[in-house]
C-alpha atoms as a PDB file:
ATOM      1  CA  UNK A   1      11.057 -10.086  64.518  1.00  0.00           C
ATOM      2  CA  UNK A   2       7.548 -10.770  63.753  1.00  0.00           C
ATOM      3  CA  UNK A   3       7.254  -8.061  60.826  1.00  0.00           C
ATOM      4  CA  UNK A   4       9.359  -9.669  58.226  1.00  0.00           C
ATOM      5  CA  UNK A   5       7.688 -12.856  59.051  1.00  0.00           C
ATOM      6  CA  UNK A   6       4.131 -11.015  58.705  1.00  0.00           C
ATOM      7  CA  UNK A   7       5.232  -9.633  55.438  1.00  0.00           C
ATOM      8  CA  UNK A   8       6.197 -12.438  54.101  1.00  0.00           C
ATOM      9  CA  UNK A   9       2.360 -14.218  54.621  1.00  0.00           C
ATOM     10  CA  UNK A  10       1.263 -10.931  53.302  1.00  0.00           C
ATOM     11  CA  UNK A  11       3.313 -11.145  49.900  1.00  0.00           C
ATOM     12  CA  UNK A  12       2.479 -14.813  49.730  1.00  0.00           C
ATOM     13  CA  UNK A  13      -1.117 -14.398  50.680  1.00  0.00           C
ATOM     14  CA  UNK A  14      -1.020 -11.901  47.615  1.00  0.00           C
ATOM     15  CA  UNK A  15       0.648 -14.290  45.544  1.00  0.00           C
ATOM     16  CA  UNK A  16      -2.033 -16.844  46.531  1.00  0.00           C
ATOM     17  CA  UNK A  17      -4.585 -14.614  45.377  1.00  0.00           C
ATOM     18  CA  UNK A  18      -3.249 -13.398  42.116  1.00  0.00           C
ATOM     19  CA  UNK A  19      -2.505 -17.438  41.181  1.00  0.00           C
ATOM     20  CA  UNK A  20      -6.482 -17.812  42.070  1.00  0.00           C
ATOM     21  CA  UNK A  21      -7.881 -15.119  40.071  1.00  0.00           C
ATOM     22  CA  UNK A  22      -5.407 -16.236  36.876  1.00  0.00           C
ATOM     23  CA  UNK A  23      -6.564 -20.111  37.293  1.00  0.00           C
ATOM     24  CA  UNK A  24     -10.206 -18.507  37.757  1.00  0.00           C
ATOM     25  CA  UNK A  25      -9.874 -16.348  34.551  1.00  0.00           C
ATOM     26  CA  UNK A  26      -7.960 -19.252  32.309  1.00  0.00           C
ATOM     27  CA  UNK A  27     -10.836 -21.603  32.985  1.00  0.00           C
ATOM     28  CA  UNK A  28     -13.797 -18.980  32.579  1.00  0.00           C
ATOM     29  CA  UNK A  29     -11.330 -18.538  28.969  1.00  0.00           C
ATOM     30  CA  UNK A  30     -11.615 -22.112  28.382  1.00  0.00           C
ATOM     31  CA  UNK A  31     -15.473 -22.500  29.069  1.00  0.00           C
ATOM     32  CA  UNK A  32     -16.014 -19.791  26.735  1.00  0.00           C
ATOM     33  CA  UNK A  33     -14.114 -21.307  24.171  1.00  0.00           C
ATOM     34  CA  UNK A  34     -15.738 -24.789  24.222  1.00  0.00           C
ATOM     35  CA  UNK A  35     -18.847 -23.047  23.602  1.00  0.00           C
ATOM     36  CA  UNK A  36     -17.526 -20.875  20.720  1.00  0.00           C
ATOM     37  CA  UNK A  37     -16.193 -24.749  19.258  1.00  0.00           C
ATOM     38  CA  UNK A  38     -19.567 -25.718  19.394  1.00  0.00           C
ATOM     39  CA  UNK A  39     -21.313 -22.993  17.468  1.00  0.00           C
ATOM     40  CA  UNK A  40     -18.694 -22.371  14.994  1.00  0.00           C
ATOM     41  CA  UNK A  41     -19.204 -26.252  14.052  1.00  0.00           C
ATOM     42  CA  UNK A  42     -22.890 -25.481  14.358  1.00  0.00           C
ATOM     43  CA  UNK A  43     -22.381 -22.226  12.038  1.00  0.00           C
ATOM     44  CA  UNK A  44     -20.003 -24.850   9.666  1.00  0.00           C
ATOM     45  CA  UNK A  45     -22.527 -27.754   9.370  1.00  0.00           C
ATOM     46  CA  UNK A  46     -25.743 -25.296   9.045  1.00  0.00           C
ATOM     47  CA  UNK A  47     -27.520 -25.483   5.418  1.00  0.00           C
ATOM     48  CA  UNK A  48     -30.580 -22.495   6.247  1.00  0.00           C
ATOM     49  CA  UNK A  49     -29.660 -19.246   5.939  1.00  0.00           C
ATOM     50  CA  UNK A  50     -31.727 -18.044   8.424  1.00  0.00           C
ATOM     51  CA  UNK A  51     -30.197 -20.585  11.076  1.00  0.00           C
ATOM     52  CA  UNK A  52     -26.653 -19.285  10.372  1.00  0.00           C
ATOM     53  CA  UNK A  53     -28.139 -15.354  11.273  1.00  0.00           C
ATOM     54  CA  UNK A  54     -28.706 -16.966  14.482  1.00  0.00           C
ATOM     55  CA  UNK A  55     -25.842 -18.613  15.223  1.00  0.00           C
ATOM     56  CA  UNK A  56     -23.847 -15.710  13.965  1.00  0.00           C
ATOM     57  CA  UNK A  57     -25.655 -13.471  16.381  1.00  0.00           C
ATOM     58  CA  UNK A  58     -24.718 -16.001  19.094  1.00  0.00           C
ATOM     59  CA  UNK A  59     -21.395 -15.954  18.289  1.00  0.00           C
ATOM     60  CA  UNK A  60     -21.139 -12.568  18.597  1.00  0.00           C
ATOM     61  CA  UNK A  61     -22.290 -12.280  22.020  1.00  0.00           C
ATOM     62  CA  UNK A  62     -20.340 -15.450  23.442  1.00  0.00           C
ATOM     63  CA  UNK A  63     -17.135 -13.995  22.099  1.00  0.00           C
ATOM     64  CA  UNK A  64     -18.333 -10.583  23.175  1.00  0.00           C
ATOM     65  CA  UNK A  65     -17.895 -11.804  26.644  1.00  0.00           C
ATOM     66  CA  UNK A  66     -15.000 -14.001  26.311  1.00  0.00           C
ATOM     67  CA  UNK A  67     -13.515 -10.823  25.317  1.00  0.00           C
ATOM     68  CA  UNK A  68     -14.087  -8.712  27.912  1.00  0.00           C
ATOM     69  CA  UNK A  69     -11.270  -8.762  30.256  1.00  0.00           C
ATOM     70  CA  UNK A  70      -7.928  -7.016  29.696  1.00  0.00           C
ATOM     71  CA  UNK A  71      -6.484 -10.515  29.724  1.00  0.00           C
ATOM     72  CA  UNK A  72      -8.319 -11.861  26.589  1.00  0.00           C
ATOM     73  CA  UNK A  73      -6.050  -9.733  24.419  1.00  0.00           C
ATOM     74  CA  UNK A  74      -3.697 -12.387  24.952  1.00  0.00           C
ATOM     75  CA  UNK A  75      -5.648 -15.885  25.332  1.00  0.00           C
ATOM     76  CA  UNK A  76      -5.407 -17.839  21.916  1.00  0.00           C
ATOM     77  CA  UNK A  77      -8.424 -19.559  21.015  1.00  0.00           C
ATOM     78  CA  UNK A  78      -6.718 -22.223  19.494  1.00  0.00           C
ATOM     79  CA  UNK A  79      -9.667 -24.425  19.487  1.00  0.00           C
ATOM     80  CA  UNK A  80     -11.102 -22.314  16.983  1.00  0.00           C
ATOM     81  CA  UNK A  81      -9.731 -23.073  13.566  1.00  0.00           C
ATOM     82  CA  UNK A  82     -12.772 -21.118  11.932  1.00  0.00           C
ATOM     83  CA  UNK A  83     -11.856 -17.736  13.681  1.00  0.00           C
ATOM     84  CA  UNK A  84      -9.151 -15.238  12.474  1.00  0.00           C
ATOM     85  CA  UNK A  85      -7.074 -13.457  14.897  1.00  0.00           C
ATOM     86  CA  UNK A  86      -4.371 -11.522  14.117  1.00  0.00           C
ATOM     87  CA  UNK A  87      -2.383  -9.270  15.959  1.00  0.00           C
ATOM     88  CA  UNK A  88      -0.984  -5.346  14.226  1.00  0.00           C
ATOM     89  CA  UNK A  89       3.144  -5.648  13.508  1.00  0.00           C
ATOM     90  CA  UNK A  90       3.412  -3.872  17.111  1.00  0.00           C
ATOM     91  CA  UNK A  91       1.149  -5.598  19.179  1.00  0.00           C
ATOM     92  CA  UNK A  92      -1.204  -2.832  20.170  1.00  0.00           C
ATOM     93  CA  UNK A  93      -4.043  -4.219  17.768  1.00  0.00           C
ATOM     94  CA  UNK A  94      -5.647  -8.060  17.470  1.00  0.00           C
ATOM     95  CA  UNK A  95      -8.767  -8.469  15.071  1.00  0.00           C
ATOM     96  CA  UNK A  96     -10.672 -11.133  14.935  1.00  0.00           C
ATOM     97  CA  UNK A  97     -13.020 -12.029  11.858  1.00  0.00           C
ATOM     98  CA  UNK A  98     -14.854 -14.676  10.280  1.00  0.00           C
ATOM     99  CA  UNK A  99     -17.544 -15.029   7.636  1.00  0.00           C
ATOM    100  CA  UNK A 100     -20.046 -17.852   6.595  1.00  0.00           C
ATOM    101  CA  UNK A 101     -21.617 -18.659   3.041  1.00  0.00           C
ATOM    102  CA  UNK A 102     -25.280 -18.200   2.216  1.00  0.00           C
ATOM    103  CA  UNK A 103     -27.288 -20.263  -0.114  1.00  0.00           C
ATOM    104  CA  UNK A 104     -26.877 -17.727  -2.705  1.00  0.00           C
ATOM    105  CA  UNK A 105     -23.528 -17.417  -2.661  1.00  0.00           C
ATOM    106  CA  UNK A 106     -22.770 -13.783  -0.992  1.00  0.00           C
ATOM    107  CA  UNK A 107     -21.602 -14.158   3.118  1.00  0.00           C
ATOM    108  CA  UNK A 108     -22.220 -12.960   6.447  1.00  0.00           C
ATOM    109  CA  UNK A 109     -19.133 -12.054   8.598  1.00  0.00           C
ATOM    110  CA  UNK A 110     -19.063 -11.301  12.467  1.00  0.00           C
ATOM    111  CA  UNK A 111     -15.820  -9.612  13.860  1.00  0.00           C
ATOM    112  CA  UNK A 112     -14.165  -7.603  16.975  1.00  0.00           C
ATOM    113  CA  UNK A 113     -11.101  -5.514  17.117  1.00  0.00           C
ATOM    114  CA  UNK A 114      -9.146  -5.048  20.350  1.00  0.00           C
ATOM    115  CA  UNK A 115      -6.609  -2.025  21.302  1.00  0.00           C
ATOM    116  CA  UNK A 116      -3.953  -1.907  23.627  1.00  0.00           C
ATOM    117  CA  UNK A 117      -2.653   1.060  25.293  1.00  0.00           C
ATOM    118  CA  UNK A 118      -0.484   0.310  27.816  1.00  0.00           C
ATOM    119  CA  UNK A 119      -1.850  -1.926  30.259  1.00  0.00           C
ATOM    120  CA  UNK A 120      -5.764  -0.849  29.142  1.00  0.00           C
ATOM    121  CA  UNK A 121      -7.613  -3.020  26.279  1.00  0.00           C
ATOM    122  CA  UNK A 122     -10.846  -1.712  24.340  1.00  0.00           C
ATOM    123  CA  UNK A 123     -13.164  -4.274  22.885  1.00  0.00           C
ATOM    124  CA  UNK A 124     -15.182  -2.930  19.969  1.00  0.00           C
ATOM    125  CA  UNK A 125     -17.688  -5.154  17.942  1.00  0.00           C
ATOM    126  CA  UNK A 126     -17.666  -5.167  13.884  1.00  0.00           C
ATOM    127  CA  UNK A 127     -21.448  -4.628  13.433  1.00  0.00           C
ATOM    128  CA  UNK A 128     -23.005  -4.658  10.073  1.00  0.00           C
ATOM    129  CA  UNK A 129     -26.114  -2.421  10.000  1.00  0.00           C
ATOM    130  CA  UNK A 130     -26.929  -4.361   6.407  1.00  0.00           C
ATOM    131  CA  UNK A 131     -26.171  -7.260   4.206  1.00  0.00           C
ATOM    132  CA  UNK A 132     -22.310  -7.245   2.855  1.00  0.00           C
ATOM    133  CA  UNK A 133     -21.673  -4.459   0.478  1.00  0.00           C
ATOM    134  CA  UNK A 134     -19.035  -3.502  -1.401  1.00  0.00           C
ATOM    135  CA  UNK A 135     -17.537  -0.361   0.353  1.00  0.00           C
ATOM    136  CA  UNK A 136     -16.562   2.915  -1.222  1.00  0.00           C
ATOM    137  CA  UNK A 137     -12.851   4.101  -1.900  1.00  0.00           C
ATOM    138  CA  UNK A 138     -13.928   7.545  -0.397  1.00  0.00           C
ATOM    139  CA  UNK A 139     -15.265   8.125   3.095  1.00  0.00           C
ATOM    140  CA  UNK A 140     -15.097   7.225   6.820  1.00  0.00           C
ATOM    141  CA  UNK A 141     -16.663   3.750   7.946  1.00  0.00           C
ATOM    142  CA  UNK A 142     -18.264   3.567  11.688  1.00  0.00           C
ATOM    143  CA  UNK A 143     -17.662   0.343  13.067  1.00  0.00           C
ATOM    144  CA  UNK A 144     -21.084  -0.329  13.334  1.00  0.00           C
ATOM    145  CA  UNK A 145     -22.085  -0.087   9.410  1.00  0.00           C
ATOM    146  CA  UNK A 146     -18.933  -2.474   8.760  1.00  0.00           C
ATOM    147  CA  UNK A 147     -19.272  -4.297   5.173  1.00  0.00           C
ATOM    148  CA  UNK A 148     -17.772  -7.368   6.448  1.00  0.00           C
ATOM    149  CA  UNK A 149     -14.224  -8.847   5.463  1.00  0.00           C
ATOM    150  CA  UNK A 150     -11.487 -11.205   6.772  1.00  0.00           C
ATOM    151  CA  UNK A 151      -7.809  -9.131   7.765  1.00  0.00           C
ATOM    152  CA  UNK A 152      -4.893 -11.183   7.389  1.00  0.00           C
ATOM    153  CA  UNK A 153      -2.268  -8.633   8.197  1.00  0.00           C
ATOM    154  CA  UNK A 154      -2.315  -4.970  10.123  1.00  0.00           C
ATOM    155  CA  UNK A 155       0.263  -3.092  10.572  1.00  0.00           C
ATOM    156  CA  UNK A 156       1.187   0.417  11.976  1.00  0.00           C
ATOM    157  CA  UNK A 157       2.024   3.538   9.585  1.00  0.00           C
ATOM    158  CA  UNK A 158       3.787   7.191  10.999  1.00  0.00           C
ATOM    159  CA  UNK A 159       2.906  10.050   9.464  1.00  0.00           C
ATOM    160  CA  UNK A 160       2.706  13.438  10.002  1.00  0.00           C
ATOM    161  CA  UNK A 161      -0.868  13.869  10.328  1.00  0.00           C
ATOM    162  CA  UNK A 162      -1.165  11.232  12.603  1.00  0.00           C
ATOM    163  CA  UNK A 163      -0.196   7.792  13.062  1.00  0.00           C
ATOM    164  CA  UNK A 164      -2.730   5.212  11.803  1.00  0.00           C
ATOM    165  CA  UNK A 165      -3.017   1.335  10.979  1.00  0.00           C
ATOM    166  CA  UNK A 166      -3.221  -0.549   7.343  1.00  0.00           C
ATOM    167  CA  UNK A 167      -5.119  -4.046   7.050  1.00  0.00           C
ATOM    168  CA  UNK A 168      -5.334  -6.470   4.471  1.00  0.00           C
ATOM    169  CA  UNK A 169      -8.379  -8.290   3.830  1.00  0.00           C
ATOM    170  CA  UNK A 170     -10.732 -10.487   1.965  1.00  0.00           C
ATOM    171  CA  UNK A 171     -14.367 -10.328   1.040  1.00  0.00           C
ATOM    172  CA  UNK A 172     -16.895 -12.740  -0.996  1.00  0.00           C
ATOM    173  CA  UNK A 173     -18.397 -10.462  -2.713  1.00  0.00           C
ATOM    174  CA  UNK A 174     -21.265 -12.080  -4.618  1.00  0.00           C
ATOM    175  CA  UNK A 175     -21.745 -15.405  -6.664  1.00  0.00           C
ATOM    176  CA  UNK A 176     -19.545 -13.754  -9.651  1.00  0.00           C
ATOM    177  CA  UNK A 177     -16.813 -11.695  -7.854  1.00  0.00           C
ATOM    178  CA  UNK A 178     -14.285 -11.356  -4.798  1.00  0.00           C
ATOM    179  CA  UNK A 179     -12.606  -8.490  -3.163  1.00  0.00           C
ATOM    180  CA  UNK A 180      -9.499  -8.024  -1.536  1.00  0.00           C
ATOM    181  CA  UNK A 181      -9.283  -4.296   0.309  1.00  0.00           C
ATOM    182  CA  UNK A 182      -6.001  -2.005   1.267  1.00  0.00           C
ATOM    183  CA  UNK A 183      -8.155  -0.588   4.729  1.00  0.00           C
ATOM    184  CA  UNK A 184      -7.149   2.470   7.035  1.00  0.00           C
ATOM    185  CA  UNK A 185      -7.758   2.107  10.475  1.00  0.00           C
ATOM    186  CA  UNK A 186      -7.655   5.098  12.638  1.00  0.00           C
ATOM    187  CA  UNK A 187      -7.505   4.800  16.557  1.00  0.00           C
ATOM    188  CA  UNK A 188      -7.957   7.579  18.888  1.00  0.00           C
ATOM    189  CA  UNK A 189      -6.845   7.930  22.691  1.00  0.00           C
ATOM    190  CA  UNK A 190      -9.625   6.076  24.170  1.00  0.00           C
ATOM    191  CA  UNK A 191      -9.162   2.820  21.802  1.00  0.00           C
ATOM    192  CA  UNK A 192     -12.091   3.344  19.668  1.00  0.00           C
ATOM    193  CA  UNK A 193     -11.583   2.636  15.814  1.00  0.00           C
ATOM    194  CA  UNK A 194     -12.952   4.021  12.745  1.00  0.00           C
ATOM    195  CA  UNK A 195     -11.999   2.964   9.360  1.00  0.00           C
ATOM    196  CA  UNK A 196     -10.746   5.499   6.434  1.00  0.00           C
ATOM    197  CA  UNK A 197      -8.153   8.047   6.013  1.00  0.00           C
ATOM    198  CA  UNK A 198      -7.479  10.006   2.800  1.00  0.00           C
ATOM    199  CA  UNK A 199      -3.902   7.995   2.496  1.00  0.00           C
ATOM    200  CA  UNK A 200      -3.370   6.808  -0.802  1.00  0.00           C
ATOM    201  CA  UNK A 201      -2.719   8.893  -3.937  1.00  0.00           C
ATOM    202  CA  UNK A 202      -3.695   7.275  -7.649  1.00  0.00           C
ATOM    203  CA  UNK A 203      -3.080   9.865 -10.621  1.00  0.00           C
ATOM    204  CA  UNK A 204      -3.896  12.809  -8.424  1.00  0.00           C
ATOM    205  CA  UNK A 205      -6.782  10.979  -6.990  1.00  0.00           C
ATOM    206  CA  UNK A 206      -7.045  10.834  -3.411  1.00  0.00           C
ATOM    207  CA  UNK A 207      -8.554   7.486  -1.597  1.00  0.00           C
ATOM    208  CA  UNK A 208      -9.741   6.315   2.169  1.00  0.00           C
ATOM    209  CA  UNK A 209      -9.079   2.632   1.028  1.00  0.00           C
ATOM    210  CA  UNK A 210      -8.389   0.754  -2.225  1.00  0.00           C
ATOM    211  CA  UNK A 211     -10.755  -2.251  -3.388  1.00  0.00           C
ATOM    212  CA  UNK A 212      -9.832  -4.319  -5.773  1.00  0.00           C
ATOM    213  CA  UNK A 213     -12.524  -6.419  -7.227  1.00  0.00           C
ATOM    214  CA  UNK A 214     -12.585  -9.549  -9.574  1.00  0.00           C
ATOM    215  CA  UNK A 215     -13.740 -12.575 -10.997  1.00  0.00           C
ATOM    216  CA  UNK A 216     -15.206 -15.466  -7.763  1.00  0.00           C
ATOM    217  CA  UNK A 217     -12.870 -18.255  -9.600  1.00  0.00           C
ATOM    218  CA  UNK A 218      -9.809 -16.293  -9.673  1.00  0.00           C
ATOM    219  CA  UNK A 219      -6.657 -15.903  -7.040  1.00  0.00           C
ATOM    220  CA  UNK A 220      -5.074 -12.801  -6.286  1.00  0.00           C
ATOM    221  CA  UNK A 221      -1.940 -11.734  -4.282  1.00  0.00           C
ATOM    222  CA  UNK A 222      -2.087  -9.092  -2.181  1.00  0.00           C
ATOM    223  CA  UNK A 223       0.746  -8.556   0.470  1.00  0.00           C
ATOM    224  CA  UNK A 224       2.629  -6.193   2.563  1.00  0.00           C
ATOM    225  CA  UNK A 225       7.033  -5.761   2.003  1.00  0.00           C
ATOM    226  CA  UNK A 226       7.809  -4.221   5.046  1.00  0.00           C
ATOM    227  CA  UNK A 227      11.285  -3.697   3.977  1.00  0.00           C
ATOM    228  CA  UNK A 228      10.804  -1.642   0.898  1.00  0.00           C
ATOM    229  CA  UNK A 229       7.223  -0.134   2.391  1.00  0.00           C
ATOM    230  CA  UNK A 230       4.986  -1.420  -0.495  1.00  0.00           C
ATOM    231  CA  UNK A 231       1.394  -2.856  -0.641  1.00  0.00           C
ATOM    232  CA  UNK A 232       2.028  -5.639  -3.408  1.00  0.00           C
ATOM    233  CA  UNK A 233      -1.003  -6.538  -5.723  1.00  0.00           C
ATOM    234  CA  UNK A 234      -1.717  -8.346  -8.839  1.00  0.00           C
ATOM    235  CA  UNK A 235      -2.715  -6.066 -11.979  1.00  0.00           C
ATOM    236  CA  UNK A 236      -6.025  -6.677 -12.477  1.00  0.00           C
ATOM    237  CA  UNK A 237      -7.403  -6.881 -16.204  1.00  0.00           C
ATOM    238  CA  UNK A 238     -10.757  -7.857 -18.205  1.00  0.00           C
ATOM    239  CA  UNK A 239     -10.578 -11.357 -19.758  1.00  0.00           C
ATOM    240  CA  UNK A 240     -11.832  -9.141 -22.928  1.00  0.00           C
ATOM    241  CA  UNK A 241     -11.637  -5.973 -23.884  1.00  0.00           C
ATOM    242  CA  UNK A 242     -15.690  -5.850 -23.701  1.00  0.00           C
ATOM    243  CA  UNK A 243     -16.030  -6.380 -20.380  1.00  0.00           C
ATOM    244  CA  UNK A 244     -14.366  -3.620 -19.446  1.00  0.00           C
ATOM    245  CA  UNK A 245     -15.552  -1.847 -15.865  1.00  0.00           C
ATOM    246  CA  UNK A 246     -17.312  -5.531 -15.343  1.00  0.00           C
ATOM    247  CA  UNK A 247     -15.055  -6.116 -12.218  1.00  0.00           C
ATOM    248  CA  UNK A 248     -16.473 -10.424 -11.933  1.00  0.00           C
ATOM    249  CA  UNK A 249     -14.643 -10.898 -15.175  1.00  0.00           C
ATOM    250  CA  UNK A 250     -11.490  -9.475 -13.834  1.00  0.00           C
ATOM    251  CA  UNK A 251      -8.147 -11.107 -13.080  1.00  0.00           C
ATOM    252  CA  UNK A 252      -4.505 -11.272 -12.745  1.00  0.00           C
ATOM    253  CA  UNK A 253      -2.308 -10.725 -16.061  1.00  0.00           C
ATOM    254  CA  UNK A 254       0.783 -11.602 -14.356  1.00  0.00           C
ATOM    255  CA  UNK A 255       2.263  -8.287 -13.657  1.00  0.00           C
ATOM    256  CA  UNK A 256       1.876  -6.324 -10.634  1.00  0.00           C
ATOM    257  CA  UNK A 257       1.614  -3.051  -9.008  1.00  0.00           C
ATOM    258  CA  UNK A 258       2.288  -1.300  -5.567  1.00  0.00           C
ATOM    259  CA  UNK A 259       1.394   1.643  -3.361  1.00  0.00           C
ATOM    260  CA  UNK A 260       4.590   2.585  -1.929  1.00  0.00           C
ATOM    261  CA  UNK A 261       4.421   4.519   1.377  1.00  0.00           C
ATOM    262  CA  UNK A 262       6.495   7.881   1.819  1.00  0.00           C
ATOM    263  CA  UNK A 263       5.792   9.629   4.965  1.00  0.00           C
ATOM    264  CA  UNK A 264       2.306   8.373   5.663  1.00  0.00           C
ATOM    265  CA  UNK A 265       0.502   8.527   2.142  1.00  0.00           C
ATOM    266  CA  UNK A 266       0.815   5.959  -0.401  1.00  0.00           C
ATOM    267  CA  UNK A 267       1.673   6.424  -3.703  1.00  0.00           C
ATOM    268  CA  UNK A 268       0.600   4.042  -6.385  1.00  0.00           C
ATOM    269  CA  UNK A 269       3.637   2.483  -8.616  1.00  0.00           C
ATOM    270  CA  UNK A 270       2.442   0.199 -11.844  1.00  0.00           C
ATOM    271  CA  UNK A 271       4.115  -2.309 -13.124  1.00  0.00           C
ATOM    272  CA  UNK A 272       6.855  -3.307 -10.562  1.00  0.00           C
ATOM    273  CA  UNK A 273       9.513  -5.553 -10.812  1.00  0.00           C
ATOM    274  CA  UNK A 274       7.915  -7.901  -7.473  1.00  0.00           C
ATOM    275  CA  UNK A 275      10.607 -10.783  -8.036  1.00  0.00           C
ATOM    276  CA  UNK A 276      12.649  -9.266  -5.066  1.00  0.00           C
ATOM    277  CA  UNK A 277       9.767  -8.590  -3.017  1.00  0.00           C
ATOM    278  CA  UNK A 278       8.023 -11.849  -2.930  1.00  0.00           C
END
């Protein structure tokens, strides 16, 4: 008779245990988050440039280790209002990003991405090896010569020569222009991430990633249709016919175009009818 009964402190000692080490890891979480509140307001409120390196660097290693464990894919940071997380259309990817203005105008930007396989999550850091640049449509990007961006939306693609990720994103540029960027993410069996993949066809011109640049005081739309598998963009255009291949006197003209996806590559479509897509 005394077997069951010893199981049954066994399974609750277990229980016990498990309940400790969540509480333990939910307030380690929340420690590391009050910090992060405190030098993202730091990071907001900062007017020297070289001040904000700093803090960014700090930043970087706080959330660093507040990301460490398996069960920080999950935690929200909802204290944070300055930090962008997002999580990929299936749930096996969450980046976070952020960026911070310099006196001149251009940014700095600090980021992580995390990826899920099964129960197993890989942390890598977004490091830039330089100031923000402007990247190239051509070419593989190591995650540790990143050019700095905020994603707003990831999602998976299939395709034949192997399944990969898409992410939407923003970029200050400079003092004259913006950029938003169509980016490939590629993920191999151990988690790790590297960005580009020759996916997107443009008059028989093949591209890793597609940049669209324009004017600093301009808005552009950029979006995802999951039901008819098109990137969505504004048509970007001069002001004048002069400044032609000037990309900071660029902006919408009110019509739009699309890279529609057919079995993995992306082929670009101009001048779309968007009115049932937006």
């Amino acid at each position: 008779m005394r077997q069951p009964i010893q199981k049954k402190k066994n399974m609750k000692h277990s229980l016990l245990a498990i309940l400790c080490l969540l509480t333990a890891l939910t307030a380690h979480g929340e420690i590391m988050e009050e910090r992060l509140v405190v030098l993202f307001d730091s990071l907001k409120s900062c007017d020297t440039d070289s001040i904000k390196d700093q803090l960014n660097r700090e930043i970087q290693i706080t959330l660093g280790e507040a990301l460490k464990g398996d069960e920080s894919f999950t935690y929200p940071f909802d204290k944070i209002p300055n930090l962008g997380k997002i999580y990929s259309d299936d749930k096996k990817i969450r980046i976070y990003t952020w960026s911070f203005p310099y006196a001149d105008r251009t940014h700095g930007y600090g980021g992580f991405i995390q990826t899920k396989n099964k129960d197993k999550v890989t942390t890598t850091p977004l490091n830039m090896s330089r100031e923000a640049y402007l990247p190239p449509q051509q070419g593989k990007i190591a995650t540790n010569d990143w050019y700095g961006a905020l994603y707003y939306k990831v999602f998976p693609v299939k395709s034949r020569g192997g399944n990969y990720y898409v992410a939407l994103g923003w970029a200050g540029y400079d003092a004259a222009s913006d950029f938003k960027i169509i980016e490939t993410l590629n993920v191999d069996g151990r988690g790790n991430v590297t960005f580009g993949k020759m996916a997107f066809e443009k008059k028989g011109k093949n591209d890793s990633r597609i940049i669209l640049e324009y004017s600093a005081e301009a808005k552009i739309s950029l979006t995802y249709d999951a039901s008819s598998k098109q990137i969505i963009f504004d048509h970007l255009t001069p002001i004048e016919p002069g400044y032609k291949d000037i990309h900071a006197y660029y902006g919408p003209d009110f019509t739009y175009d699309a890279y529609r996806q057919k079995k993995g590559i992306w082929y670009l479509e101009e001048n779309i009818d968007a009115r049932n897509t937006r």
